[in-house]
PDB file of N, CA and C in Angstrom:
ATOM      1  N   UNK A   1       0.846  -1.164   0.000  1.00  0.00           N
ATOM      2  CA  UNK A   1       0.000   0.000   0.000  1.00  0.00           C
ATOM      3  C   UNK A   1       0.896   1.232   0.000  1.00  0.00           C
ATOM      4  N   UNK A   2       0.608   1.855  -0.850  1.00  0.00           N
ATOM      5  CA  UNK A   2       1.124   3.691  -0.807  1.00  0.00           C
ATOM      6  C   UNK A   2       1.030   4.315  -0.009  1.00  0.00           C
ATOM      7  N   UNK A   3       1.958   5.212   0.204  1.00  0.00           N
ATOM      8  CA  UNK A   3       1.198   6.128   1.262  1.00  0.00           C
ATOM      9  C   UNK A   3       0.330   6.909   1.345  1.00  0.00           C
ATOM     10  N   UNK A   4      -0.049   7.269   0.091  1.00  0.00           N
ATOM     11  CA  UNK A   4      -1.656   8.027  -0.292  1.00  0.00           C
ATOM     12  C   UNK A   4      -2.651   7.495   0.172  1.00  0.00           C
ATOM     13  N   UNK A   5      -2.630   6.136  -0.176  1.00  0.00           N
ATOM     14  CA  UNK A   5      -3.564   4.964   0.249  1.00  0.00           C
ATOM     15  C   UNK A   5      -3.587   4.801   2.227  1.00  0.00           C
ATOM     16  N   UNK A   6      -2.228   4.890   2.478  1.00  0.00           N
ATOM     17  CA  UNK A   6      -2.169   5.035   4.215  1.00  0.00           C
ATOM     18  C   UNK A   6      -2.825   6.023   4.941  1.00  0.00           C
ATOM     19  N   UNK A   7      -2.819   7.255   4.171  1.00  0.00           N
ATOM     20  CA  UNK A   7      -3.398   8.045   4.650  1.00  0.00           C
ATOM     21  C   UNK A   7      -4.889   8.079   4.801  1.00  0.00           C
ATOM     22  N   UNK A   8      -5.380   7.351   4.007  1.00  0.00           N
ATOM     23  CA  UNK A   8      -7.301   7.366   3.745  1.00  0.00           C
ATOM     24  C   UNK A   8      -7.785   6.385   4.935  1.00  0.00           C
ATOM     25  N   UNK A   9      -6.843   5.897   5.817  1.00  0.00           N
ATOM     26  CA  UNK A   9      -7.482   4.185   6.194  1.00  0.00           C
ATOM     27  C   UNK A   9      -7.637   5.455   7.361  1.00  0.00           C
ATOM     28  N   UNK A  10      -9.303   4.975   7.473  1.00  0.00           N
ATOM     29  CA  UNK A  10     -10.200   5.004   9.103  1.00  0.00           C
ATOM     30  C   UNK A  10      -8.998   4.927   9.853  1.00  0.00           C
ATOM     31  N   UNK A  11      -8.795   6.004  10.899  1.00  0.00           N
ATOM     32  CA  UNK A  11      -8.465   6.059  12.421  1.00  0.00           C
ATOM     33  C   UNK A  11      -9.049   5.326  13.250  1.00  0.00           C
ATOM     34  N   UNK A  12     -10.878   5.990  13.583  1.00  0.00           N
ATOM     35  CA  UNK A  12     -11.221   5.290  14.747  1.00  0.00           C
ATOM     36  C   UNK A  12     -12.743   4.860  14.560  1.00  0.00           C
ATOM     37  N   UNK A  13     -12.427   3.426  14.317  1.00  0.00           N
ATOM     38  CA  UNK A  13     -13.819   2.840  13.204  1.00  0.00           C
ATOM     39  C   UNK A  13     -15.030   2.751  14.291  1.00  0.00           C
ATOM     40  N   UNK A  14     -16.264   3.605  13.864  1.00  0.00           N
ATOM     41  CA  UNK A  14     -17.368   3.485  14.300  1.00  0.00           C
ATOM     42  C   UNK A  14     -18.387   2.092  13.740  1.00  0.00           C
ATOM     43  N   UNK A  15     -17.639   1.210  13.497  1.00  0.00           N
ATOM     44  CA  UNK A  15     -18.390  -0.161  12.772  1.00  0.00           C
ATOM     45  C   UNK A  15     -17.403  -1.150  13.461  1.00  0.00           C
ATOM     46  N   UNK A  16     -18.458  -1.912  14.511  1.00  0.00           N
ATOM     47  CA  UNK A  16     -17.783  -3.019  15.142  1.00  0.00           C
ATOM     48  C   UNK A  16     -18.312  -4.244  14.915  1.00  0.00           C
ATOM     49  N   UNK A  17     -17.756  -5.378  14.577  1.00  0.00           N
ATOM     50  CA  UNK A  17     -17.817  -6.949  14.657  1.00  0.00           C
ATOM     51  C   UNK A  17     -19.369  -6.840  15.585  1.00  0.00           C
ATOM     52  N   UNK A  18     -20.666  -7.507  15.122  1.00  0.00           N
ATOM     53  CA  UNK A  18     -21.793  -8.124  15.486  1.00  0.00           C
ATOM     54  C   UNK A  18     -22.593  -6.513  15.565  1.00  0.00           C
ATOM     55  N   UNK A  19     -22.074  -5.542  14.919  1.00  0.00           N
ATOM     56  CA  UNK A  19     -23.262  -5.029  14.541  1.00  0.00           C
ATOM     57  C   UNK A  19     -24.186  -4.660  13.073  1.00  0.00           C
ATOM     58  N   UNK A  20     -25.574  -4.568  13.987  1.00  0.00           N
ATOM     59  CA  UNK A  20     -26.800  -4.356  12.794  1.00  0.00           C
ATOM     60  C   UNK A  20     -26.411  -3.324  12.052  1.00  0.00           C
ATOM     61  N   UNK A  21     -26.211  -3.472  10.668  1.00  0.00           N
ATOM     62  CA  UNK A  21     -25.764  -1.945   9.815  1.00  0.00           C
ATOM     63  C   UNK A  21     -27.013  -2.413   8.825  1.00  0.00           C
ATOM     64  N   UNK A  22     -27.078  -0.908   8.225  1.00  0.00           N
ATOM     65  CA  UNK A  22     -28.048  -1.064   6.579  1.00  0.00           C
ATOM     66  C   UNK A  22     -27.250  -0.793   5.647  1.00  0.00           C
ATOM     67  N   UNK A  23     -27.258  -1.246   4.374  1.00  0.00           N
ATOM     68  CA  UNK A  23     -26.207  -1.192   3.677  1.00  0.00           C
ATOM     69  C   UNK A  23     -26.960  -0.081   2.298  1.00  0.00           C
ATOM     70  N   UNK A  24     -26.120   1.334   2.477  1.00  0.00           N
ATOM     71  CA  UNK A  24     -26.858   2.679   1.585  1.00  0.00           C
ATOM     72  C   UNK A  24     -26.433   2.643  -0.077  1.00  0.00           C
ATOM     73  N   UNK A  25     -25.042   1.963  -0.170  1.00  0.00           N
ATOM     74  CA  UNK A  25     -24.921   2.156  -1.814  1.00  0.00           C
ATOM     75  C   UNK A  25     -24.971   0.302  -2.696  1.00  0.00           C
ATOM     76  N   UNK A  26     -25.051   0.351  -3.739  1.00  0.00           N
ATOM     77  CA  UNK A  26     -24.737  -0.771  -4.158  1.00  0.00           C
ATOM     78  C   UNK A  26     -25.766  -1.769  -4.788  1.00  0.00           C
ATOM     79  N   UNK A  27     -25.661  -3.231  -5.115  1.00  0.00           N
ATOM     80  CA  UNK A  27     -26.778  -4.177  -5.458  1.00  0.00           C
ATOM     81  C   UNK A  27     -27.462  -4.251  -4.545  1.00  0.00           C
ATOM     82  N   UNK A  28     -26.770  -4.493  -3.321  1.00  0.00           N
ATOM     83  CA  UNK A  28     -28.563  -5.002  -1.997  1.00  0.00           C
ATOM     84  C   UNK A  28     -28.601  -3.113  -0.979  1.00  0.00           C
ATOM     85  N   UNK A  29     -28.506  -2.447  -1.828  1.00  0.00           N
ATOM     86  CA  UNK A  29     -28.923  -0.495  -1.147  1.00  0.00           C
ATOM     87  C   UNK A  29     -30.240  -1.232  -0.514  1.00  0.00           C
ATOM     88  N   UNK A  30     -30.509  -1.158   0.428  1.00  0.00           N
ATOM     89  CA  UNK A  30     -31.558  -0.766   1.681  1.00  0.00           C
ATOM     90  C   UNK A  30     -31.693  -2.129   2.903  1.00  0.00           C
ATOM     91  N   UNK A  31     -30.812  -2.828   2.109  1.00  0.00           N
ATOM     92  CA  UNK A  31     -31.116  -4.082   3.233  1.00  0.00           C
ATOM     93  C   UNK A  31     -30.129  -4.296   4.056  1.00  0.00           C
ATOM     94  N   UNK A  32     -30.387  -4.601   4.900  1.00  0.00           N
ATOM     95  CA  UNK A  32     -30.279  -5.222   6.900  1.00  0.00           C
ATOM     96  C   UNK A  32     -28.779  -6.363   7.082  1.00  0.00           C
ATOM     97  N   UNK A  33     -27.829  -6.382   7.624  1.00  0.00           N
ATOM     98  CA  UNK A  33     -27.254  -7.168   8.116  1.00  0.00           C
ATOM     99  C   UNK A  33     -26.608  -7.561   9.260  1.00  0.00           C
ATOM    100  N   UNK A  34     -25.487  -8.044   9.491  1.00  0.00           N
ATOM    101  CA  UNK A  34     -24.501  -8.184  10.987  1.00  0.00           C
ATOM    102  C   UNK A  34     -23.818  -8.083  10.437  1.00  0.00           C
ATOM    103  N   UNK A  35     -22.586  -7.497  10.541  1.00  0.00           N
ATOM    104  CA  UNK A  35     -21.392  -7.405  10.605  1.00  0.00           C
ATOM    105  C   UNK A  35     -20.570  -8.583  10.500  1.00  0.00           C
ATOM    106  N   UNK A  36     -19.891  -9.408  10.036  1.00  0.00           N
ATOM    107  CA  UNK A  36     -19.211 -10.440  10.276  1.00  0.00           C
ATOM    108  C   UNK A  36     -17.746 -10.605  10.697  1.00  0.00           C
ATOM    109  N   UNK A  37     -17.013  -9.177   9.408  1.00  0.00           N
ATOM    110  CA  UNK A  37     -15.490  -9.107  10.063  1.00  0.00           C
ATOM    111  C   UNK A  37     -15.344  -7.836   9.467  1.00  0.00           C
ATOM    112  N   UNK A  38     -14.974  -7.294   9.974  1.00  0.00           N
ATOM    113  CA  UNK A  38     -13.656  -5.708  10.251  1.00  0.00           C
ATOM    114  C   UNK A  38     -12.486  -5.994   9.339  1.00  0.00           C
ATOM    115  N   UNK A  39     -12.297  -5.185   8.243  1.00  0.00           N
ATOM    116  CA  UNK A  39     -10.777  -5.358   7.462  1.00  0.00           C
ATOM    117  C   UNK A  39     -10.214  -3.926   7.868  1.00  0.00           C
ATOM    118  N   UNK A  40      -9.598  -3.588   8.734  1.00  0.00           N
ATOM    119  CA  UNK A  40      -9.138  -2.089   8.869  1.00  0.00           C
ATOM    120  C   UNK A  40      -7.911  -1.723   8.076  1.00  0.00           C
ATOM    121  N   UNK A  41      -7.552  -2.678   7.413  1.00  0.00           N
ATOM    122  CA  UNK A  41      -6.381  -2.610   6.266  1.00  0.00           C
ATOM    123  C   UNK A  41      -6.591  -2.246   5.555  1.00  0.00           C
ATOM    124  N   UNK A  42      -7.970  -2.343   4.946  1.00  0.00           N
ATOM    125  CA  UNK A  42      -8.988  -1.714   3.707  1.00  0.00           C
ATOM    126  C   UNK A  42      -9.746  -1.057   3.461  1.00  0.00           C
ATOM    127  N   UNK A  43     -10.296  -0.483   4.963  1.00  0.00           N
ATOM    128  CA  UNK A  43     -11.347   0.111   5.095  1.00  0.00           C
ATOM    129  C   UNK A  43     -12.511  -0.662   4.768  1.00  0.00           C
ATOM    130  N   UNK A  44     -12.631  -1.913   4.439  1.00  0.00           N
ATOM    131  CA  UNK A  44     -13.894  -3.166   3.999  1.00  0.00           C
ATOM    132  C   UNK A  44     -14.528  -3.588   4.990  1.00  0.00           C
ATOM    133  N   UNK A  45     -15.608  -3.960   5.399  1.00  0.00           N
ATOM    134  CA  UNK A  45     -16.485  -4.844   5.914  1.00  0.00           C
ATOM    135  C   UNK A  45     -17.025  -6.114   5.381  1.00  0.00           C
ATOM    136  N   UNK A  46     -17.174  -6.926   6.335  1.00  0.00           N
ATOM    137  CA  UNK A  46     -17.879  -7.825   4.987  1.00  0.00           C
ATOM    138  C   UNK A  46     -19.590  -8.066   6.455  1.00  0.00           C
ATOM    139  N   UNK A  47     -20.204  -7.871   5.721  1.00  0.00           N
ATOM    140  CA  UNK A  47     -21.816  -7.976   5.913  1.00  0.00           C
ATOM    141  C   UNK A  47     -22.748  -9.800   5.546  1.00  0.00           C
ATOM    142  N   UNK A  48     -22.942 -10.258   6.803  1.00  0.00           N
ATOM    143  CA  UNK A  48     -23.450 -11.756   6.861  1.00  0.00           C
ATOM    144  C   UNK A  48     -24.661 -11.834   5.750  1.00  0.00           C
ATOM    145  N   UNK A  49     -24.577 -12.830   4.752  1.00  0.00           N
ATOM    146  CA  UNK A  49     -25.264 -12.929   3.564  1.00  0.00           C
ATOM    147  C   UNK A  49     -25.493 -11.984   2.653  1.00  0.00           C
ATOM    148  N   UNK A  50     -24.765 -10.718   2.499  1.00  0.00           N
ATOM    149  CA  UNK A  50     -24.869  -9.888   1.655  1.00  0.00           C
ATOM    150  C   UNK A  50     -23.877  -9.836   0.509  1.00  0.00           C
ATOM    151  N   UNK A  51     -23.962  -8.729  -0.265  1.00  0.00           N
ATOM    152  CA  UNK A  51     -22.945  -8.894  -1.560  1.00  0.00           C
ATOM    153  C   UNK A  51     -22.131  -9.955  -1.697  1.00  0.00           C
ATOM    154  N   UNK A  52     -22.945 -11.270  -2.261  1.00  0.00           N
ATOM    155  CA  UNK A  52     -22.536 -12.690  -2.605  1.00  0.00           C
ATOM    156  C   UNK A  52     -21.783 -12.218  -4.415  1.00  0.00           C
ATOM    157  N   UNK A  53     -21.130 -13.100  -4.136  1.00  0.00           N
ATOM    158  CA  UNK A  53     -20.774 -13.155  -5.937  1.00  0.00           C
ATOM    159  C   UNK A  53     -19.536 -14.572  -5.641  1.00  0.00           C
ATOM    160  N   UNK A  54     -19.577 -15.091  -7.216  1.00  0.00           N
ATOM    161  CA  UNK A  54     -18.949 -16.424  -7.271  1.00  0.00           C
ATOM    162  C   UNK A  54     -17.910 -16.497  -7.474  1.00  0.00           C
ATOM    163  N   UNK A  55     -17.158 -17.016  -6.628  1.00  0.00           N
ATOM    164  CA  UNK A  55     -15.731 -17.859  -6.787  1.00  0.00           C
ATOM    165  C   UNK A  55     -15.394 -19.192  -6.999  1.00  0.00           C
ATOM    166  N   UNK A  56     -14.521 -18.662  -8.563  1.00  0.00           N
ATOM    167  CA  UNK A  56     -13.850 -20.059  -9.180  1.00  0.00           C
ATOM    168  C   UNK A  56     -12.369 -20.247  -7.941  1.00  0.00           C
ATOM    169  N   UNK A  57     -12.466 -21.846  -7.493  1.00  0.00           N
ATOM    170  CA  UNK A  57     -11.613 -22.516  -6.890  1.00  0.00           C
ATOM    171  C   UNK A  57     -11.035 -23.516  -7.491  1.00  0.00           C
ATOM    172  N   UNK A  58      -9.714 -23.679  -8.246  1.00  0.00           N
ATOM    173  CA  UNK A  58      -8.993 -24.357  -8.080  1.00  0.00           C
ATOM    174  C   UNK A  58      -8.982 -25.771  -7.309  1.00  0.00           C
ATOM    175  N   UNK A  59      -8.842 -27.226  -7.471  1.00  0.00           N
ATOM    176  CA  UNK A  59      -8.906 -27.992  -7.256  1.00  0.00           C
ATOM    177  C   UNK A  59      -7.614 -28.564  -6.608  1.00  0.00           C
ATOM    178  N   UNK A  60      -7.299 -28.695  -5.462  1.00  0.00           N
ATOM    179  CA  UNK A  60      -5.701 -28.919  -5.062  1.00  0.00           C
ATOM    180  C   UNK A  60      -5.772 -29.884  -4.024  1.00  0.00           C
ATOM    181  N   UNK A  61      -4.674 -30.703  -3.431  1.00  0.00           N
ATOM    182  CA  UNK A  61      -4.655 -31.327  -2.657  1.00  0.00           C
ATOM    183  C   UNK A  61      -4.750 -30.686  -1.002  1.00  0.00           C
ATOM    184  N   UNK A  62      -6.189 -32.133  -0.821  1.00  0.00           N
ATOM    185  CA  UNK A  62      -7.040 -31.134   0.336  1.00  0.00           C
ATOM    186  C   UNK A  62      -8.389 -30.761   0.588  1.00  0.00           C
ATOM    187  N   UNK A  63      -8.536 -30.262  -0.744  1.00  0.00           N
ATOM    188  CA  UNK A  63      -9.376 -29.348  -0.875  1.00  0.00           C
ATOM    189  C   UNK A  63      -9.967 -29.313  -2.550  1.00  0.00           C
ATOM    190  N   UNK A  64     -11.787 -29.680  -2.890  1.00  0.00           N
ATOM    191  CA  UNK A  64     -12.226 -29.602  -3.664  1.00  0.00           C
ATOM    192  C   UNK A  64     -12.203 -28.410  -4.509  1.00  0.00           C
ATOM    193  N   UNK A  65     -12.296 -28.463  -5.841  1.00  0.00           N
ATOM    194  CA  UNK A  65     -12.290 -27.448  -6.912  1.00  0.00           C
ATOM    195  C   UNK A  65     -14.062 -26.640  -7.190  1.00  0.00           C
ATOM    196  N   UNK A  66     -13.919 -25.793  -7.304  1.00  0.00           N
ATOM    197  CA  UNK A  66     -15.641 -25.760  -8.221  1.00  0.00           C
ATOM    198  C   UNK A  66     -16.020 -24.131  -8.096  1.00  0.00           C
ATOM    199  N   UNK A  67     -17.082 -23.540  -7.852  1.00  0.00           N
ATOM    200  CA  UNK A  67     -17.713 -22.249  -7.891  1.00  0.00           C
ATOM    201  C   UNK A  67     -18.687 -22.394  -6.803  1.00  0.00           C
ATOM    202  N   UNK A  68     -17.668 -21.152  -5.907  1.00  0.00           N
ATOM    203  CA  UNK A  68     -18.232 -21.321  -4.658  1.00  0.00           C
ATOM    204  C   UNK A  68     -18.832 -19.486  -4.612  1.00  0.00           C
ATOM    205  N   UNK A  69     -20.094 -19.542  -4.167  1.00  0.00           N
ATOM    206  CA  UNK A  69     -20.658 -18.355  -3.586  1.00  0.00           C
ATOM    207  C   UNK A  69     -19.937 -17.509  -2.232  1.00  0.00           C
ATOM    208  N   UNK A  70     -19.580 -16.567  -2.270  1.00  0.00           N
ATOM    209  CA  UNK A  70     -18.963 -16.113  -1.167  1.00  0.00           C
ATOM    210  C   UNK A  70     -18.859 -14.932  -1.164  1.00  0.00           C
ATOM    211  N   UNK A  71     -19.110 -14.075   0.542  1.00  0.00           N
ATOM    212  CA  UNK A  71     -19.337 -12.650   0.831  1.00  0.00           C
ATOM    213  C   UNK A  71     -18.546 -11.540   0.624  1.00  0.00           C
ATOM    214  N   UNK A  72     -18.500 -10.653  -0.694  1.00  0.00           N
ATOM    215  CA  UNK A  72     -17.163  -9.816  -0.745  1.00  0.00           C
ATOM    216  C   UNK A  72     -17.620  -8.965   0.102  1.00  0.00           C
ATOM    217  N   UNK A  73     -16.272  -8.026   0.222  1.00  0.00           N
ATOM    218  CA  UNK A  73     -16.419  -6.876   1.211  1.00  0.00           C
ATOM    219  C   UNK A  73     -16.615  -5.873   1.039  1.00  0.00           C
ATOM    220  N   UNK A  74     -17.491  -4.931   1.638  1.00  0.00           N
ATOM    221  CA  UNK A  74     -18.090  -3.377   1.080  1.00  0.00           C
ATOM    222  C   UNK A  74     -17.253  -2.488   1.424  1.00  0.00           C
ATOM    223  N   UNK A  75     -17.403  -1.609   0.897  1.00  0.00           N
ATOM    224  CA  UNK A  75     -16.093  -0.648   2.200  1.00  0.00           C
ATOM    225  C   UNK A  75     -16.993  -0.134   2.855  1.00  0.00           C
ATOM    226  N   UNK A  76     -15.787   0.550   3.895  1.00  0.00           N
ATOM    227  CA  UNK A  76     -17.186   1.125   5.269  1.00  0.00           C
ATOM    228  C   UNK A  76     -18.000   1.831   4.964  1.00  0.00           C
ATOM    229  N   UNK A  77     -17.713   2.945   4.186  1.00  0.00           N
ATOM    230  CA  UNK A  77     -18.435   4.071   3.752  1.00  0.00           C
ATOM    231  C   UNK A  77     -20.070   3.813   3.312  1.00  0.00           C
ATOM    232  N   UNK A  78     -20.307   2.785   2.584  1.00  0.00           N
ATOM    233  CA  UNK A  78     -21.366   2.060   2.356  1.00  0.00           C
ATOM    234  C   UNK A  78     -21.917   1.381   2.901  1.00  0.00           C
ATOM    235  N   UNK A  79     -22.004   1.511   4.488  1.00  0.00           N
ATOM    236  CA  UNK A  79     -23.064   0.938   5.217  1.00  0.00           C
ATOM    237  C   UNK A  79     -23.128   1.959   6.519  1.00  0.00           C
ATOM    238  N   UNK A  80     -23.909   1.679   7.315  1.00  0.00           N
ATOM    239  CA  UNK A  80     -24.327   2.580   8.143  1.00  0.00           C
ATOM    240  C   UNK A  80     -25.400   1.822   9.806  1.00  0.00           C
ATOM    241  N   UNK A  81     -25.073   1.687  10.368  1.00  0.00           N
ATOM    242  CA  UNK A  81     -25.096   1.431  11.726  1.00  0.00           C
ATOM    243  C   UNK A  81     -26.406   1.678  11.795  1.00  0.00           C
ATOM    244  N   UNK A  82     -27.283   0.542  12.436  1.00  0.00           N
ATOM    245  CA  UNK A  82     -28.755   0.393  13.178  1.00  0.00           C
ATOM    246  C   UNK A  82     -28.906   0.971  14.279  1.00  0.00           C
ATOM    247  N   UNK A  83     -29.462   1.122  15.040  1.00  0.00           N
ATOM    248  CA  UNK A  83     -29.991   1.648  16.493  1.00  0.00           C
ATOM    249  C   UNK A  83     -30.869   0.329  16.522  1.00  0.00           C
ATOM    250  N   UNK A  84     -30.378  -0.521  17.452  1.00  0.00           N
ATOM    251  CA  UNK A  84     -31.294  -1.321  18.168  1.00  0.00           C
ATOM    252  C   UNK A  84     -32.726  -1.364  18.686  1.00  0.00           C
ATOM    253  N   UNK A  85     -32.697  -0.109  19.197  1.00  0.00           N
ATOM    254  CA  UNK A  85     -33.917   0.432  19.693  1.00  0.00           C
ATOM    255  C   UNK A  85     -35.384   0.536  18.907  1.00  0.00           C
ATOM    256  N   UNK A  86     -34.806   1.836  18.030  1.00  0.00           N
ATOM    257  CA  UNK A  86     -35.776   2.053  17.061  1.00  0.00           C
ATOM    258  C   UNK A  86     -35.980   1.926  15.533  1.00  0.00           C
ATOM    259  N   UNK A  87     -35.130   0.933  15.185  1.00  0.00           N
ATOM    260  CA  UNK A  87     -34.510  -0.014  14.254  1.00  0.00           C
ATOM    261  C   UNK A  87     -34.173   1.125  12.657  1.00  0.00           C
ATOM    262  N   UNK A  88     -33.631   2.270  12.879  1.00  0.00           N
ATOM    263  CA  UNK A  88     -33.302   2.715  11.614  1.00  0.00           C
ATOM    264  C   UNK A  88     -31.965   3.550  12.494  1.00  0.00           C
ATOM    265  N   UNK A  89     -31.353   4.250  11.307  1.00  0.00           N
ATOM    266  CA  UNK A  89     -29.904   4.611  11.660  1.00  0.00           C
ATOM    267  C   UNK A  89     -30.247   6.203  12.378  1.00  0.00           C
ATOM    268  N   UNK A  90     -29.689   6.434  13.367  1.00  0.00           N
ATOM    269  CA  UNK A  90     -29.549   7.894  13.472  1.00  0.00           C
ATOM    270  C   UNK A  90     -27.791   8.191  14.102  1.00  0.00           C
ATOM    271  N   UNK A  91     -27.700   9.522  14.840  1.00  0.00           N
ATOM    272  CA  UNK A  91     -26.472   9.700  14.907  1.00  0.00           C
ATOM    273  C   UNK A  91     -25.873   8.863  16.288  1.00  0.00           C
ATOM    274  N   UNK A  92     -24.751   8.810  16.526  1.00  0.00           N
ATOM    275  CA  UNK A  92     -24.275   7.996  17.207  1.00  0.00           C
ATOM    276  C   UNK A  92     -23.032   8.466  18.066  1.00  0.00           C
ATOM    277  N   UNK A  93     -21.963   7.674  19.230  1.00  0.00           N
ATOM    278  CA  UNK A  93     -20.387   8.120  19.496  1.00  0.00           C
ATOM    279  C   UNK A  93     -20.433   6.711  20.192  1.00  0.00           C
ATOM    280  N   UNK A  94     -19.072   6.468  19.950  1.00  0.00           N
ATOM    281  CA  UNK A  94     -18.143   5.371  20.481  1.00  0.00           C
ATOM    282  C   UNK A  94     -17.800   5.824  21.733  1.00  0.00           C
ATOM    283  N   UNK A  95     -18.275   5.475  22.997  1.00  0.00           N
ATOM    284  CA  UNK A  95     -16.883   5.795  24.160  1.00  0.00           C
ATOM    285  C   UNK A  95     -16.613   4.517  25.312  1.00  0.00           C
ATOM    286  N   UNK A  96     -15.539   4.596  26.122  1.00  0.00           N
ATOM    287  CA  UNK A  96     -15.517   3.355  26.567  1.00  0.00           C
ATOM    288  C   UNK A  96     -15.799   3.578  28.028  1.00  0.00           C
ATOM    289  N   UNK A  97     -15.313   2.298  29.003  1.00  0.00           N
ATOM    290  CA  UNK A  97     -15.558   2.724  30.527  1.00  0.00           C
ATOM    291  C   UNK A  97     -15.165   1.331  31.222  1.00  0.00           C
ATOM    292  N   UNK A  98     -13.823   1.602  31.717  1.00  0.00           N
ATOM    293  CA  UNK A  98     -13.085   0.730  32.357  1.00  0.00           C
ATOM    294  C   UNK A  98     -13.047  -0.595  31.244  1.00  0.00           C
ATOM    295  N   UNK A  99     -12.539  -0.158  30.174  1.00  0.00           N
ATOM    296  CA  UNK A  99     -11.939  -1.482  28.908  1.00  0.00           C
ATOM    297  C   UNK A  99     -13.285  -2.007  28.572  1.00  0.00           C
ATOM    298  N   UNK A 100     -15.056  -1.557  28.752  1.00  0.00           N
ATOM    299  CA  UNK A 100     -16.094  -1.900  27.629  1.00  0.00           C
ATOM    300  C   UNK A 100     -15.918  -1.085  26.479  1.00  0.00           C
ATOM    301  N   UNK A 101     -16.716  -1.662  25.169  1.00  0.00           N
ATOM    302  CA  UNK A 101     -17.159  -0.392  24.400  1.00  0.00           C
ATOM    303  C   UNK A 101     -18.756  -0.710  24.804  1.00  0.00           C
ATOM    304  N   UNK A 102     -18.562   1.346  24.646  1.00  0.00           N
ATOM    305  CA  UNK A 102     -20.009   1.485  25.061  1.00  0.00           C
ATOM    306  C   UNK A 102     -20.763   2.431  23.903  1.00  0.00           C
ATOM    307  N   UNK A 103     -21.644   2.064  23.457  1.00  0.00           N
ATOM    308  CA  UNK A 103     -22.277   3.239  21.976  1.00  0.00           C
ATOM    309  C   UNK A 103     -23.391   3.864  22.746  1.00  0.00           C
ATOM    310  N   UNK A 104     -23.540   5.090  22.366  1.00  0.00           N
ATOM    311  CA  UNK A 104     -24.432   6.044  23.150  1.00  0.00           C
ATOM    312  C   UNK A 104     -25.406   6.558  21.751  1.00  0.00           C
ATOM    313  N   UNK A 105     -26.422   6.720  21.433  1.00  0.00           N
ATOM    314  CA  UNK A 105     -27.198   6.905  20.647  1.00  0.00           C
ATOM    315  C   UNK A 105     -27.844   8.309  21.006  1.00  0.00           C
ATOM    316  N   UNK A 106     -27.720   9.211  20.211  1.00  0.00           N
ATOM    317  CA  UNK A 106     -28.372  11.014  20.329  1.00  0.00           C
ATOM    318  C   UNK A 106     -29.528  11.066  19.760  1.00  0.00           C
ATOM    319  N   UNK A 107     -30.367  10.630  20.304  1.00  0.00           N
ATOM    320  CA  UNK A 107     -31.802  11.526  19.840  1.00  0.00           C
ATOM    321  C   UNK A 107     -32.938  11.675  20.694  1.00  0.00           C
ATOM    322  N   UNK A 108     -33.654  12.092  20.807  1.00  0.00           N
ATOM    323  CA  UNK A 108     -34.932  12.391  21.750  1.00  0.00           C
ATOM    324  C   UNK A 108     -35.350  11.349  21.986  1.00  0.00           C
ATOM    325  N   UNK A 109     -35.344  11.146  23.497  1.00  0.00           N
ATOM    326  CA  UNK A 109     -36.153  10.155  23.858  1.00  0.00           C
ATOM    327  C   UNK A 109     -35.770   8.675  24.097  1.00  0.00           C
ATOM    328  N   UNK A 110     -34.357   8.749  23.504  1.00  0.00           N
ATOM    329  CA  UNK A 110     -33.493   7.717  24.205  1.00  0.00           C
ATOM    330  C   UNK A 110     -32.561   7.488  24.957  1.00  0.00           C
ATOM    331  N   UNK A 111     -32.525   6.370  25.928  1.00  0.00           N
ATOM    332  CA  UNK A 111     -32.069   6.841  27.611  1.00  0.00           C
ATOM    333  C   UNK A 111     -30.374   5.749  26.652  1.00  0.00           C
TER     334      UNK A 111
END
């Protein structure tokens, strides 16, 4: 990676492993997932059953050959964090408290 490229990668990622995001650009724009894994090398996510597309595998010792379906990764920018509560996205902050993370949700009416 370049250093142009070093410079763009997320500091301090507001998208953590097992959360509900909606996903805003792309083939599946408006639908629902979990989080599955964090690439902070890439700025990517990859989202549980979403943006499927097929991979040709090679046949090697071990391990069968063929066309396997599998989850590419979005970048972060293209998805956007649920509120548990009232199940659509609003604004949000990361802070912690004695080594939890804790997400605090800003809007009227939620404690």
């Amino acid at each position: 990676m370049g250093w142009k490229a070093a410079e763009k990668l997320i500091r301090h990622w507001k998208i953590l492993r097992g959360d509900n995001v909606m996903i805003i650009r792309g083939k599946d724009k408006g639908e629902t997932g979990n989080i599955k894994r964090v690439i902070c090398s890439q700025n990517r996510v990859i989202v549980e059953g979403k943006d499927l597309v097929k991979k040709h595998i090679k046949q090697g010792p071990g391990h069968e050959g063929g066309i396997f379906t599998v989850e590419a990764p979005l970048h972060a920018s293209n998805v956007q964090v649920i509120d548990p509560v009232i199940g659509w996205s609003e604004g949000y902050s990361n802070g912690s408290c004695v080594g939890e993370d804790i997400r605090s949700y800003d809007w009227e009416g939620h404690a």
